[in-house]
C-alpha atoms as a PDB file:
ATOM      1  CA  UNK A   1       0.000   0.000   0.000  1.00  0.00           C
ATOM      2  CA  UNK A   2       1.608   3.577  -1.126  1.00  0.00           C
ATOM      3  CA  UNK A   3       1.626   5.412   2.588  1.00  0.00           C
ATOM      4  CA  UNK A   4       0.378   8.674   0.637  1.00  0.00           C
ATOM      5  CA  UNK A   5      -2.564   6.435   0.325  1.00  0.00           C
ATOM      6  CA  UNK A   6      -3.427   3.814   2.753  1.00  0.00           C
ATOM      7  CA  UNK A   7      -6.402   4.076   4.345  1.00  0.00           C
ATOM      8  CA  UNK A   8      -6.174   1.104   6.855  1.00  0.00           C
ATOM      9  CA  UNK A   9      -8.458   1.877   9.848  1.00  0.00           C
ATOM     10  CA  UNK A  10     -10.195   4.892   8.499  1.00  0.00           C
ATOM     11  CA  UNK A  11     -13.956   4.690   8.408  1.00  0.00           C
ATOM     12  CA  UNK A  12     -15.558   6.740   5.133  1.00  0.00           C
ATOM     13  CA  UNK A  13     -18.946   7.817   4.758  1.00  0.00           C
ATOM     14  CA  UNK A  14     -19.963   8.426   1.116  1.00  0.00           C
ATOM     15  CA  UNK A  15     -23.547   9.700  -0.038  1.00  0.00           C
ATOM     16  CA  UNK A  16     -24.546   8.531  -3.156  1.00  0.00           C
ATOM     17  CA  UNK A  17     -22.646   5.904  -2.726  1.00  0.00           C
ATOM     18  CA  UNK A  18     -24.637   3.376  -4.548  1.00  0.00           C
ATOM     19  CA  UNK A  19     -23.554   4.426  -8.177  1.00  0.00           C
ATOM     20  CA  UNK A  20     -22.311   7.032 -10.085  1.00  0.00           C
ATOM     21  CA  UNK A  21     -19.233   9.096  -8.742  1.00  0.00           C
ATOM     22  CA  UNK A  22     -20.227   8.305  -5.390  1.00  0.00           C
ATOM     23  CA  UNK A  23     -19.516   4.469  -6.103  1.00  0.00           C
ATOM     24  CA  UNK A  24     -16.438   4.858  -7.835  1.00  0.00           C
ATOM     25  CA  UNK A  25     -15.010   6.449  -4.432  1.00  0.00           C
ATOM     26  CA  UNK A  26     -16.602   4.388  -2.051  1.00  0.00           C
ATOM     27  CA  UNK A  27     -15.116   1.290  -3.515  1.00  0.00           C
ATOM     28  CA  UNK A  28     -11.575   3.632  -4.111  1.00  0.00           C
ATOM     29  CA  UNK A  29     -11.511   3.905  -0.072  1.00  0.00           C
ATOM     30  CA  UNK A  30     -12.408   0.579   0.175  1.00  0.00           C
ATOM     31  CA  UNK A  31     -10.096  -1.280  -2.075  1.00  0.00           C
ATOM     32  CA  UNK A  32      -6.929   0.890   0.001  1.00  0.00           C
ATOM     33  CA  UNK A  33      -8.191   0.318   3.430  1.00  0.00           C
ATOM     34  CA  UNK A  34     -11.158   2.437   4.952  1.00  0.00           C
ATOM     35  CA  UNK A  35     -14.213   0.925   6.680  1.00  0.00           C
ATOM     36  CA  UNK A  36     -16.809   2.225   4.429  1.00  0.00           C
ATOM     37  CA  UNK A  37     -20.829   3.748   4.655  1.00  0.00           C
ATOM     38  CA  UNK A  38     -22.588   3.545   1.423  1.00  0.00           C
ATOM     39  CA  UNK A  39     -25.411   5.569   1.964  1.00  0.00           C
ATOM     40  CA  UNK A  40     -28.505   6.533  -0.516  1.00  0.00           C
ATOM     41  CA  UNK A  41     -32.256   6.167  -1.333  1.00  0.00           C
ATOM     42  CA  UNK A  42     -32.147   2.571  -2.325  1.00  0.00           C
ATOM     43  CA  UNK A  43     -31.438   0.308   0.570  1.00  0.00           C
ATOM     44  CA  UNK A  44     -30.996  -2.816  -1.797  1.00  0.00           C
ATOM     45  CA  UNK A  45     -28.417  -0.972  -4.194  1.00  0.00           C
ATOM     46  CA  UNK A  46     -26.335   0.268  -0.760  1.00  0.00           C
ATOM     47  CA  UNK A  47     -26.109  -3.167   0.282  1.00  0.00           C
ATOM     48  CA  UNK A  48     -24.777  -4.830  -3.446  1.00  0.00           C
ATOM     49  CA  UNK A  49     -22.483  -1.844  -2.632  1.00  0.00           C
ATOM     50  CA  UNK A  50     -21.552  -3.051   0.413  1.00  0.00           C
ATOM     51  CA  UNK A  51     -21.112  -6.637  -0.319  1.00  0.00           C
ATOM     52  CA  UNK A  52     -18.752  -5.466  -2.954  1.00  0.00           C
ATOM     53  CA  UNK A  53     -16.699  -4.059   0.144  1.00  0.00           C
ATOM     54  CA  UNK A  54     -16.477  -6.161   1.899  1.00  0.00           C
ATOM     55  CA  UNK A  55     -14.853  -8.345  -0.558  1.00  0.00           C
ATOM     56  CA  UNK A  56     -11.500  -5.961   0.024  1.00  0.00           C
ATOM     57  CA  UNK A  57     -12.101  -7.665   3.751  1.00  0.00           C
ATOM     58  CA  UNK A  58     -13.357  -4.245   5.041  1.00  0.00           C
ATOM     59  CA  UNK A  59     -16.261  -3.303   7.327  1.00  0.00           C
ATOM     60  CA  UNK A  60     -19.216  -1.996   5.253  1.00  0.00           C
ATOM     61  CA  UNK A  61     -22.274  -0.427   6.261  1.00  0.00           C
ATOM     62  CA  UNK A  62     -25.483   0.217   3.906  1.00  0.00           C
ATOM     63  CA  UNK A  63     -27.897   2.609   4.775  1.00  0.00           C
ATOM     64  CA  UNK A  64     -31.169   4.275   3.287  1.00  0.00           C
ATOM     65  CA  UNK A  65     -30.871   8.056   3.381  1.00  0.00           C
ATOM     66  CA  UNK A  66     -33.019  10.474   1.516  1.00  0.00           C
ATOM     67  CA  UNK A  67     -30.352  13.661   1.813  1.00  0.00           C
ATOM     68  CA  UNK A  68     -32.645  16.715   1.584  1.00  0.00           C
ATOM     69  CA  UNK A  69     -34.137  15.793   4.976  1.00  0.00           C
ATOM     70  CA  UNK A  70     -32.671  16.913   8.214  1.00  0.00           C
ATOM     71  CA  UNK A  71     -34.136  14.090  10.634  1.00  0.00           C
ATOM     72  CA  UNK A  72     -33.156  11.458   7.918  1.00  0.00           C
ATOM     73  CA  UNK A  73     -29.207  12.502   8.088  1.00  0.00           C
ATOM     74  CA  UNK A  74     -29.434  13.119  11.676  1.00  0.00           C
ATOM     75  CA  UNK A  75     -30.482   9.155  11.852  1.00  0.00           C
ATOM     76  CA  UNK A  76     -27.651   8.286   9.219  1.00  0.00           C
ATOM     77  CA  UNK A  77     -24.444  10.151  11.608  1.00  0.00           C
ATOM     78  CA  UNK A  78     -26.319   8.735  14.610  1.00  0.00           C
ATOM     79  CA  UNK A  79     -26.287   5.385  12.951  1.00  0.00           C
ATOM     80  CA  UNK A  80     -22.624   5.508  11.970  1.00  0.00           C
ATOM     81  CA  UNK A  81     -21.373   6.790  15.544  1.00  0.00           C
ATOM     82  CA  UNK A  82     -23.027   4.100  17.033  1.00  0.00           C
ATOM     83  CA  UNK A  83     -21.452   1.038  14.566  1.00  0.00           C
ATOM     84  CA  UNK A  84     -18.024   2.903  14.125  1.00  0.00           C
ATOM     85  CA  UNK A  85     -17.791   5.408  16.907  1.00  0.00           C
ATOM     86  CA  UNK A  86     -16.545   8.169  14.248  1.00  0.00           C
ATOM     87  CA  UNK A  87     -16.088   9.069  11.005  1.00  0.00           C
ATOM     88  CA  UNK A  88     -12.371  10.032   9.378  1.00  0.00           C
ATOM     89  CA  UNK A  89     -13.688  10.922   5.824  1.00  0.00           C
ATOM     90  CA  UNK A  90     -17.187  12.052   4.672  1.00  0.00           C
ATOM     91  CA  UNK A  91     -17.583  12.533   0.708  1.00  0.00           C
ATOM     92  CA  UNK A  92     -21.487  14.563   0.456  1.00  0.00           C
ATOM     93  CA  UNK A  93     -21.862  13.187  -3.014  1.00  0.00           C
ATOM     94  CA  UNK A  94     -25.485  12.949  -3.498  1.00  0.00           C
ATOM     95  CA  UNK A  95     -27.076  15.248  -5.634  1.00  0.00           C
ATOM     96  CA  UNK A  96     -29.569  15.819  -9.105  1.00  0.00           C
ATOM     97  CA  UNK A  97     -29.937  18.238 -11.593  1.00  0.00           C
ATOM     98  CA  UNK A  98     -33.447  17.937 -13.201  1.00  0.00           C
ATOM     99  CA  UNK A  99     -33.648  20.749 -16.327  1.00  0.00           C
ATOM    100  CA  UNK A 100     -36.628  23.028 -16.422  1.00  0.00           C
ATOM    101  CA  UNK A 101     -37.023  26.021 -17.929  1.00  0.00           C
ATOM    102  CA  UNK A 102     -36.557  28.559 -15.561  1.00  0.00           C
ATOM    103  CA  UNK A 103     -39.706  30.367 -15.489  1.00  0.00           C
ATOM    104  CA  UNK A 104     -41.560  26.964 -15.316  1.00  0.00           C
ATOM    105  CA  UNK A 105     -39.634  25.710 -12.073  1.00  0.00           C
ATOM    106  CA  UNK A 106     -42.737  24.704  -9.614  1.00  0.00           C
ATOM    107  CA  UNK A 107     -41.950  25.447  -6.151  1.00  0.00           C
ATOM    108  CA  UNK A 108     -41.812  21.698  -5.431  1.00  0.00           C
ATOM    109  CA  UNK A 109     -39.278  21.091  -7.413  1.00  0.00           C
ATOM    110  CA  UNK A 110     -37.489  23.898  -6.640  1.00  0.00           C
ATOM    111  CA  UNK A 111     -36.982  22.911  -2.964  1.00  0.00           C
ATOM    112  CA  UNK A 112     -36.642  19.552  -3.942  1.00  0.00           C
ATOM    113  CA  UNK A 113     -33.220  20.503  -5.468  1.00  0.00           C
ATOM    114  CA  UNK A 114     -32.147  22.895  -3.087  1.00  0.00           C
ATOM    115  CA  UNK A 115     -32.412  20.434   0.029  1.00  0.00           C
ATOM    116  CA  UNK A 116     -30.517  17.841  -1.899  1.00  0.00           C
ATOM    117  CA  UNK A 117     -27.569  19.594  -3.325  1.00  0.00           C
ATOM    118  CA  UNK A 118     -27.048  22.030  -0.637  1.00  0.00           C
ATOM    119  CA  UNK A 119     -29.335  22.008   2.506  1.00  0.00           C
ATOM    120  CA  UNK A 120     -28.930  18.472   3.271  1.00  0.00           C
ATOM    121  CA  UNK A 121     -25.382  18.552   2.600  1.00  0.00           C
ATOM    122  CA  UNK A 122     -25.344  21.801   4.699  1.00  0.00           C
ATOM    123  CA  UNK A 123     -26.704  19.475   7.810  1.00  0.00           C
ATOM    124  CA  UNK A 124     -24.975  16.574   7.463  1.00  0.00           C
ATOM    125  CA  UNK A 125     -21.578  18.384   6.753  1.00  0.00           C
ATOM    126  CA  UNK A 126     -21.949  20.662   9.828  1.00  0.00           C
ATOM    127  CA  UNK A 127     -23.169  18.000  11.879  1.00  0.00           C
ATOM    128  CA  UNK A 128     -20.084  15.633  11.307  1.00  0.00           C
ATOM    129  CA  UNK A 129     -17.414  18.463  10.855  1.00  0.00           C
ATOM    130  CA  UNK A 130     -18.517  19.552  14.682  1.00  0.00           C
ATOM    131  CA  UNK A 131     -18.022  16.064  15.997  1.00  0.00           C
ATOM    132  CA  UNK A 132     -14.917  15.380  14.190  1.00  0.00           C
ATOM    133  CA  UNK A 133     -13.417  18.931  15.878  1.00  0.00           C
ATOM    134  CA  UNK A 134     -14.319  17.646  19.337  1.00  0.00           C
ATOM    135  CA  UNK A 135     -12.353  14.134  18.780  1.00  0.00           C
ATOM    136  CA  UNK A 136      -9.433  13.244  16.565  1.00  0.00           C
ATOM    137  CA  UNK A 137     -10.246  15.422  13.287  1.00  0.00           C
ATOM    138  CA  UNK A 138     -10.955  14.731   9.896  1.00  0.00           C
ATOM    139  CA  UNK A 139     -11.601  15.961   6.273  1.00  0.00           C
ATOM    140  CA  UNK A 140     -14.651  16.744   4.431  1.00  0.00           C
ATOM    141  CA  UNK A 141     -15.202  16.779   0.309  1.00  0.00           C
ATOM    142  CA  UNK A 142     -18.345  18.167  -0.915  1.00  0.00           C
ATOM    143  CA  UNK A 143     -19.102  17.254  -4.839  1.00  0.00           C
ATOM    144  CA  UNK A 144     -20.176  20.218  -6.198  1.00  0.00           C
ATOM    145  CA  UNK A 145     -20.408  21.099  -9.713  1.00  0.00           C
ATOM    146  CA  UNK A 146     -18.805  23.105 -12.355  1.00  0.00           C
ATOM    147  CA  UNK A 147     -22.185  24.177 -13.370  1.00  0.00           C
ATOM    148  CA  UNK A 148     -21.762  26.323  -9.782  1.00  0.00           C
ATOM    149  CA  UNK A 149     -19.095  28.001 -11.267  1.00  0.00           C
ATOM    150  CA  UNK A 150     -20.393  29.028 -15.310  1.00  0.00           C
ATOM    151  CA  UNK A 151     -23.509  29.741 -16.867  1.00  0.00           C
ATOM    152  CA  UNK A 152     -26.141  26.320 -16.857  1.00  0.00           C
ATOM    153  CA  UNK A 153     -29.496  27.130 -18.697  1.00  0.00           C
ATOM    154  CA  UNK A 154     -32.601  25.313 -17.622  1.00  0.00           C
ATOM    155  CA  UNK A 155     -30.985  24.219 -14.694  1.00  0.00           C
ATOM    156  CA  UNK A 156     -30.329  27.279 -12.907  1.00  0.00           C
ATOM    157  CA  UNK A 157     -31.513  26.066  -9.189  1.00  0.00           C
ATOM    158  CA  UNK A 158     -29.045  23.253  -9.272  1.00  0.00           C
ATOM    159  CA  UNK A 159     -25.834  25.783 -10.131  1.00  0.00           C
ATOM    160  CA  UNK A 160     -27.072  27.650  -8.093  1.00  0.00           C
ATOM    161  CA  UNK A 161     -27.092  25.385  -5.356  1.00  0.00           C
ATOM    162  CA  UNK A 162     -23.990  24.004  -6.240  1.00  0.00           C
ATOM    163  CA  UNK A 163     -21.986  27.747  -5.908  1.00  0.00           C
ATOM    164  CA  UNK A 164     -24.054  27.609  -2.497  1.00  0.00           C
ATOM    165  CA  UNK A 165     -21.470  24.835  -1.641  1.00  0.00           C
ATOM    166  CA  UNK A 166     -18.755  26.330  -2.712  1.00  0.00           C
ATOM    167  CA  UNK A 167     -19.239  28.950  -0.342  1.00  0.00           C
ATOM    168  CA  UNK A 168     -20.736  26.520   2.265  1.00  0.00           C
ATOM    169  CA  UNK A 169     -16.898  24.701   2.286  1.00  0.00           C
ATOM    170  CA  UNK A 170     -14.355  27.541   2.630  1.00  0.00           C
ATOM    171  CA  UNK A 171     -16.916  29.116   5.358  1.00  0.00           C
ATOM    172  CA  UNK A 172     -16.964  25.286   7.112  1.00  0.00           C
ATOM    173  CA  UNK A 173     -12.832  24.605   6.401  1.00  0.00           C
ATOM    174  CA  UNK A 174     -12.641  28.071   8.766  1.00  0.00           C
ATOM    175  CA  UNK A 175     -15.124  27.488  11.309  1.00  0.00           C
ATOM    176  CA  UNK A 176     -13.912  23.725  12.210  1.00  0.00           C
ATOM    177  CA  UNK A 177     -10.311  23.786  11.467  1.00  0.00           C
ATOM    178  CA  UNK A 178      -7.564  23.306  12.188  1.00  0.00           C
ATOM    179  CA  UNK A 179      -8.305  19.732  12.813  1.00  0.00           C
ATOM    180  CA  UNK A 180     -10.708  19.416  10.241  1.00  0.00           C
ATOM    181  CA  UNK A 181      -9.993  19.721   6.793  1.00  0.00           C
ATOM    182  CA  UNK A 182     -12.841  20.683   4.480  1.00  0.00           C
ATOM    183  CA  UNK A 183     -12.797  21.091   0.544  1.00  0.00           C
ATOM    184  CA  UNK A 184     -14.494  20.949  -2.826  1.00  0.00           C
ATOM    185  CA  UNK A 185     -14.717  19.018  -6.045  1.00  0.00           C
ATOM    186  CA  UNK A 186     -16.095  20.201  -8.752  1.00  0.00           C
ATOM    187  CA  UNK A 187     -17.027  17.138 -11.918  1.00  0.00           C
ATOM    188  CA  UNK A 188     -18.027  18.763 -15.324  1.00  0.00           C
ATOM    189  CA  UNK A 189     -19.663  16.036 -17.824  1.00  0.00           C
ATOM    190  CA  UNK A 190     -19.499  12.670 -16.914  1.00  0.00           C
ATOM    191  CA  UNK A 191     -20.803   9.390 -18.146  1.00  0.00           C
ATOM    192  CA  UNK A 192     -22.625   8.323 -15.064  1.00  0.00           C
ATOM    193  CA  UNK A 193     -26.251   7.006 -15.243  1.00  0.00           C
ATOM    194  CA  UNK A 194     -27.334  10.657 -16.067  1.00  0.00           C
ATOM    195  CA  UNK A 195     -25.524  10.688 -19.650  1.00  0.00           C
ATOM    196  CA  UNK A 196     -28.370   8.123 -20.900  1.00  0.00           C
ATOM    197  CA  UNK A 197     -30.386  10.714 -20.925  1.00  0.00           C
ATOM    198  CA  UNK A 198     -27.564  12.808 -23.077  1.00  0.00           C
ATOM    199  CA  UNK A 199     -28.288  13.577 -26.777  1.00  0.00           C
ATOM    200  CA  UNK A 200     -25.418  10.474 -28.037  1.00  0.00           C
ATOM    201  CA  UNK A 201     -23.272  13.054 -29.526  1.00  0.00           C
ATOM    202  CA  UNK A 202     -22.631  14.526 -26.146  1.00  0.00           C
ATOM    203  CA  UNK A 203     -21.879  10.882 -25.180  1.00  0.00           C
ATOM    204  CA  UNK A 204     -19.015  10.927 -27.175  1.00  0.00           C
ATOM    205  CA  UNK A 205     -17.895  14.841 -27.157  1.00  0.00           C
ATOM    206  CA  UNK A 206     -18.289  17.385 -25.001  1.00  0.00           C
ATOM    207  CA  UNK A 207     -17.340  21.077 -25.073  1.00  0.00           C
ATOM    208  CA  UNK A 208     -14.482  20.685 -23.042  1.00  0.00           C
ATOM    209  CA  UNK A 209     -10.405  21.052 -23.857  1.00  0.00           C
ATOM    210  CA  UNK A 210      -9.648  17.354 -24.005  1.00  0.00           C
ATOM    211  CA  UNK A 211     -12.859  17.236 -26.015  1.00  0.00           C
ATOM    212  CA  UNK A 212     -15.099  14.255 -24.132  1.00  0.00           C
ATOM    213  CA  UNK A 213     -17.138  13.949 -21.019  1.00  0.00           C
ATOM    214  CA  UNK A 214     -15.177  11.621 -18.348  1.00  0.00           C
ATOM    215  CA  UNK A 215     -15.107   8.348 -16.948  1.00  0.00           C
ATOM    216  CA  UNK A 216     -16.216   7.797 -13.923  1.00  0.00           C
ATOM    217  CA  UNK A 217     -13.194   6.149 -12.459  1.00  0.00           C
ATOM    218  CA  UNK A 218     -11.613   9.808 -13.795  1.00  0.00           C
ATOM    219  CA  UNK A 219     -13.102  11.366 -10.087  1.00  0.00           C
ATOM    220  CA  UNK A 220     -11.093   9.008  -7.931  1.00  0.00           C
ATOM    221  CA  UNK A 221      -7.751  10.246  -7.899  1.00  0.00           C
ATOM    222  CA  UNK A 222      -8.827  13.827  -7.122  1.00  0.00           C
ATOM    223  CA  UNK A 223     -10.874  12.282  -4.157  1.00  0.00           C
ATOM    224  CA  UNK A 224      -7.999  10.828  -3.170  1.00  0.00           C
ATOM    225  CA  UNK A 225      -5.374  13.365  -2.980  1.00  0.00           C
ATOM    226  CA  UNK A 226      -7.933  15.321  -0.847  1.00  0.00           C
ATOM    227  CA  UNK A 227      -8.803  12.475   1.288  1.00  0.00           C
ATOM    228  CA  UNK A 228      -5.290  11.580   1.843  1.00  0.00           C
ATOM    229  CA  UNK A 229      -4.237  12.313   5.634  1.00  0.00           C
ATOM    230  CA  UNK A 230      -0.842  13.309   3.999  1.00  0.00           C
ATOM    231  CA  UNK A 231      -2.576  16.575   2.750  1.00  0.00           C
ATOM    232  CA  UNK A 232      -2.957  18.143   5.943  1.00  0.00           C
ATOM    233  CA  UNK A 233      -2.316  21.372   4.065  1.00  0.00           C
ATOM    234  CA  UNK A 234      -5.022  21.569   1.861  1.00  0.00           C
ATOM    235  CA  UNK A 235      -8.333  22.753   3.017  1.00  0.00           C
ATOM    236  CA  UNK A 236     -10.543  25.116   1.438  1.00  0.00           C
ATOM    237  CA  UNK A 237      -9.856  24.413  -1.932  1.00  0.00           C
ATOM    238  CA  UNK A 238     -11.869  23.755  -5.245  1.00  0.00           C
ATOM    239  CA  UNK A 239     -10.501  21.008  -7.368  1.00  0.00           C
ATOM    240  CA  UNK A 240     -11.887  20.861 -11.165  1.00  0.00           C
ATOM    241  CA  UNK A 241     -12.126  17.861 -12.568  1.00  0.00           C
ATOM    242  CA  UNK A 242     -13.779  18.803 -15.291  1.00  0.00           C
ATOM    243  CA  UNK A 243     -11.320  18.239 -18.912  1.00  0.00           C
ATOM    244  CA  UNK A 244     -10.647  21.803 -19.183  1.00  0.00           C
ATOM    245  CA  UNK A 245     -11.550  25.069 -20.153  1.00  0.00           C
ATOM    246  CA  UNK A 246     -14.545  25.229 -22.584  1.00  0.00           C
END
């Protein structure tokens, strides 16, 4: 195991974990190491996550979170506390991005995307950032998106949201540190279960300088890095992992 990334010992809670990004980085952590949470809507798709685990000869924990609610996530850190008695590494992955024109957004639906991608995550990455400062630490990595940070018609309340959490992590990396560690990704296009809905030309090329959306496995090494307890130096930072300019 590379020291600059073992994560023997460390337990990892991952939203979204069930597919997507969120799985790729779950099973990451896993494969080098860390007791893992897979946590999302689908209780059945956490635990095939699980399973997969705990193949590495890890502890693995499935658990059924919707993330926009406040009473659900307090269950979730509640839950992991009690089975782990921390957590070292929390990755607030979940997230959507339904497009509407702007000036047909219902109210519903509205909210519904604001809880997810940044009032939820608000909750649950205040609520374990607090109880990491009062034990040993830890670090924090919000997925955001680089529609927070350019212009994304018909899906304005989702960018919107997303530059919410951008703000949300340098604001947290100040308030809890030093001894917790608190920073951003932000994914442009990516072939994740979302892409089937993609027109198949973006499939294959995107607007982007290496000129096609990424692979999912393309997140893990940025999670990584910032998960890595030998970057105790970097907190409050936005990585793009996103091919390039446009």
């Amino acid at each position: 195991m590379d020291p600059l990334f073992d994560f023997t010992g460390k337990v990892a809670l991952v939203t979204g974990g069930s597919r997507g990004l969120g799985y790729r980085m779950v099973k990451a952590l896993a494969e080098r190491g860390a007791d893992v949470i897979v946590a999302s809507r689908k209780l059945d798709n956490c635990e095939e996550v699980a399973a997969e685990c705990r193949a590495f000869g890890r502890k693995a924990m499935a658990h059924a979170v919707h993330c926009g609610r406040w009473d659900e996530i307090d269950a979730l850190v509640e839950a992991v506390y009690t089975e782990f008695g921390r957590i070292d590494i929390l990755i607030n992955n979940a997230g959507m991005s339904p497009a509407c024109p702007s000036h047909e957004m219902p109210e519903s639906l509205f909210d519904s995307v604001l809880n997810l991608n940044f009032k939820g995550p608000f909750r649950l990455a205040s609520q374990v950032a607090h109880r990491m400062s009062q034990g040993e630490g830890g670090c924090i990595i919000n997925i955001s998106s680089t529609g927070s940070l350019e212009a994304l018609p018909t899906v304005v309340p989702y960018g919107a949201a997303k530059a919410a959490l951008n703000a949300m992590s340098v604001s947290l990396s100040r308030e809890y540190a030093p001894k917790v560690r608190v920073n951003t990704i932000a994914p442009g296009p990516f072939l994740t279960d979302i892409a089937e809905a993609w027109e198949p030309g973006k499939r294959e090329a995107q607007p982007v300088a290496l000129g096609r959306p990424g692979r999912p496995e393309e997140i893990v090494t940025a999670a990584l890095m910032l998960a890595s307890p030998a970057s105790t130096y970097t907190t409050g930072a936005l990585v793009r992992v996103d091919g390039g300019p446009r």
